[in-house]
Every structure is written in C-alpha cells, then in structure tokens.
C-alpha atoms as a PDB file:
ATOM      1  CA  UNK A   1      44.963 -10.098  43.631  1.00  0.00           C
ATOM      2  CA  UNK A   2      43.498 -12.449  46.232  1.00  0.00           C
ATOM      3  CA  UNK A   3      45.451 -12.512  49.012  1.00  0.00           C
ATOM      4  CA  UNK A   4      44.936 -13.376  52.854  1.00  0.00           C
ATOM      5  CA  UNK A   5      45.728 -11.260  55.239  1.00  0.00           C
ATOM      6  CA  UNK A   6      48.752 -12.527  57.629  1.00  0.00           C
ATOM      7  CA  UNK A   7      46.639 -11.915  60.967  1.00  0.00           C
ATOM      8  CA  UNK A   8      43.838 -13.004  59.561  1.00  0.00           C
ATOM      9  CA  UNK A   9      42.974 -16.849  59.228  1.00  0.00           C
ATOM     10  CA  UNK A  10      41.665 -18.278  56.356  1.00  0.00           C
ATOM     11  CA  UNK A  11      37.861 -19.333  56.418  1.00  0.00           C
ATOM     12  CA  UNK A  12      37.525 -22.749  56.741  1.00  0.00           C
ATOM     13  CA  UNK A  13      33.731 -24.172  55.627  1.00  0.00           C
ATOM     14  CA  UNK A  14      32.468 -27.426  57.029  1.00  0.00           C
ATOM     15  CA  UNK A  15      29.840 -29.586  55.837  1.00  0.00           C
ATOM     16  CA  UNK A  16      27.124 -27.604  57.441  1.00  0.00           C
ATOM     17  CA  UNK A  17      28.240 -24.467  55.404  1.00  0.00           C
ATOM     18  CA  UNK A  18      29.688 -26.089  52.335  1.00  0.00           C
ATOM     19  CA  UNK A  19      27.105 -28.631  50.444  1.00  0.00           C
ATOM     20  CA  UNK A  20      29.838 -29.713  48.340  1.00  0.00           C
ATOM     21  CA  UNK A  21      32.081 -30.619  51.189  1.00  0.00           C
ATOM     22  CA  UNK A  22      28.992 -32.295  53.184  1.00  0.00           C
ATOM     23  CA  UNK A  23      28.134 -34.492  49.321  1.00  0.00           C
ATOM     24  CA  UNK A  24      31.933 -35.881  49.407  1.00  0.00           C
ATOM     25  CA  UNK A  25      31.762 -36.909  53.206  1.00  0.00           C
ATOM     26  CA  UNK A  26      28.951 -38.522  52.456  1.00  0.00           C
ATOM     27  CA  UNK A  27      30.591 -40.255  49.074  1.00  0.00           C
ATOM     28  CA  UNK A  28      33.772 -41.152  51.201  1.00  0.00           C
ATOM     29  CA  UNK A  29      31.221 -42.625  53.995  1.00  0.00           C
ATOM     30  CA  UNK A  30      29.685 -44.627  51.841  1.00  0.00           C
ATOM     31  CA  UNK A  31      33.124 -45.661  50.231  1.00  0.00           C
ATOM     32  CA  UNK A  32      34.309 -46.788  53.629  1.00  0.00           C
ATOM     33  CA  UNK A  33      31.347 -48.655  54.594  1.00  0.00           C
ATOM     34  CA  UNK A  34      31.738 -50.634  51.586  1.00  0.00           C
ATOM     35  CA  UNK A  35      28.531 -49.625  50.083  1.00  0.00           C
ATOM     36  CA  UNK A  36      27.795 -49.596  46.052  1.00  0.00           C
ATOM     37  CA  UNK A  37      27.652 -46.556  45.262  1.00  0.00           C
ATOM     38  CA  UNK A  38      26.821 -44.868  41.707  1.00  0.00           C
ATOM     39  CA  UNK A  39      28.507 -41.866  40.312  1.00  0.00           C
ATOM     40  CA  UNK A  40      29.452 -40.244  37.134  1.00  0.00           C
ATOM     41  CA  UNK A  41      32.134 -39.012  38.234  1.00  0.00           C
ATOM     42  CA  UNK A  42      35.225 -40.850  36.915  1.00  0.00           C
ATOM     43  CA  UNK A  43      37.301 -41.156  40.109  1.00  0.00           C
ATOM     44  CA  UNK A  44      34.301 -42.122  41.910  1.00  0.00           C
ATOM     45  CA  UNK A  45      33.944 -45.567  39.940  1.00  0.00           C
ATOM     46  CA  UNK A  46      37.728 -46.110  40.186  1.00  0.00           C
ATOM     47  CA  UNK A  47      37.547 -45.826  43.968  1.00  0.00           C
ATOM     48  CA  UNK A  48      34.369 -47.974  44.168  1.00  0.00           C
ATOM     49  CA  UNK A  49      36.336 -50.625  41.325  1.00  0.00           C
ATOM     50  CA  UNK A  50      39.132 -50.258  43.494  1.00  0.00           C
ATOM     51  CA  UNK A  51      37.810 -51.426  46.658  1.00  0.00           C
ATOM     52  CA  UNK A  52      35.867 -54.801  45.212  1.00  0.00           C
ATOM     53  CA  UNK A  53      38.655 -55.718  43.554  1.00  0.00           C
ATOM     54  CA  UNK A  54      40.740 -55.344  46.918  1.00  0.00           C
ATOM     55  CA  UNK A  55      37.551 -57.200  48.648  1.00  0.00           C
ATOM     56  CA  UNK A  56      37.550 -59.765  45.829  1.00  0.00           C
ATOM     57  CA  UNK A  57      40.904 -60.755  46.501  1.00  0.00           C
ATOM     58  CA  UNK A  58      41.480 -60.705  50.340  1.00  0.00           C
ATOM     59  CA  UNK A  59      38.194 -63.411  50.339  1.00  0.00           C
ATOM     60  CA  UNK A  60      40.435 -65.694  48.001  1.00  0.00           C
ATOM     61  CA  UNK A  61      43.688 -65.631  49.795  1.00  0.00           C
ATOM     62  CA  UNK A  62      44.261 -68.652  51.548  1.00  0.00           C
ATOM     63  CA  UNK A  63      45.923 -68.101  55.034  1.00  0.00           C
ATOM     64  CA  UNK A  64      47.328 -71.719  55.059  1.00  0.00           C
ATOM     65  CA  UNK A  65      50.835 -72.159  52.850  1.00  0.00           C
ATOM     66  CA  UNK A  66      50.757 -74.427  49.730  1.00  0.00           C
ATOM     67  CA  UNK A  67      53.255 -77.041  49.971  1.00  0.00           C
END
C-alpha cells in the first residue's frame, strides 16, 4: 500500500530533478513561443495543429464590420 504519511509532505520534483518534467517545460515553451515543433506524440501535434489554426484565423479576421 503506498501511502503518504499525514506529517509528511509529498516530494515534489522539479525540472532539475525530474528530466521528464524539465522535456515538457521545454515542449510547452516552445508551444507558447509559437515555435514548430515535431513530436510523435499524439497530443503534441494536436496542440501544435491547434495553435496555427488559431494563428491562421486571427490574421484573417477583419476588425472593420461588413456592411
């Protein structure tokens, strides 16, 4: 049974500890910054498919109504 002890936090790893955690920073980073970014993970693409289609479409709206 894994349980944690009540007075006793639970460890918490950063990036310096966790490589893992430091890799999806970095992914998330890049995300942000709108850079391409190639992955095989699945969610990954979505995210990066995501975000130029969101791009793609705030450079098309007009700000001016159509009469």
């Amino acid at each position: 049974m894994t349980t944690v002890h009540p007075r006793r936090p639970a460890r918490r790893y950063g990036p310096e500890r966790d490589p893992a955690v430091a890799e999806a920073d970095a992914l998330l980073d890049a995300l942000s910054r709108r850079e391409p970014v190639t992955s095989p993970d699945a969610a990954v693409s979505l995210l990066a498919a995501l975000i130029d289609d969101v791009d793609q479409r705030c450079s098309s709206v007009s700000i001016t109504p159509s009469t």
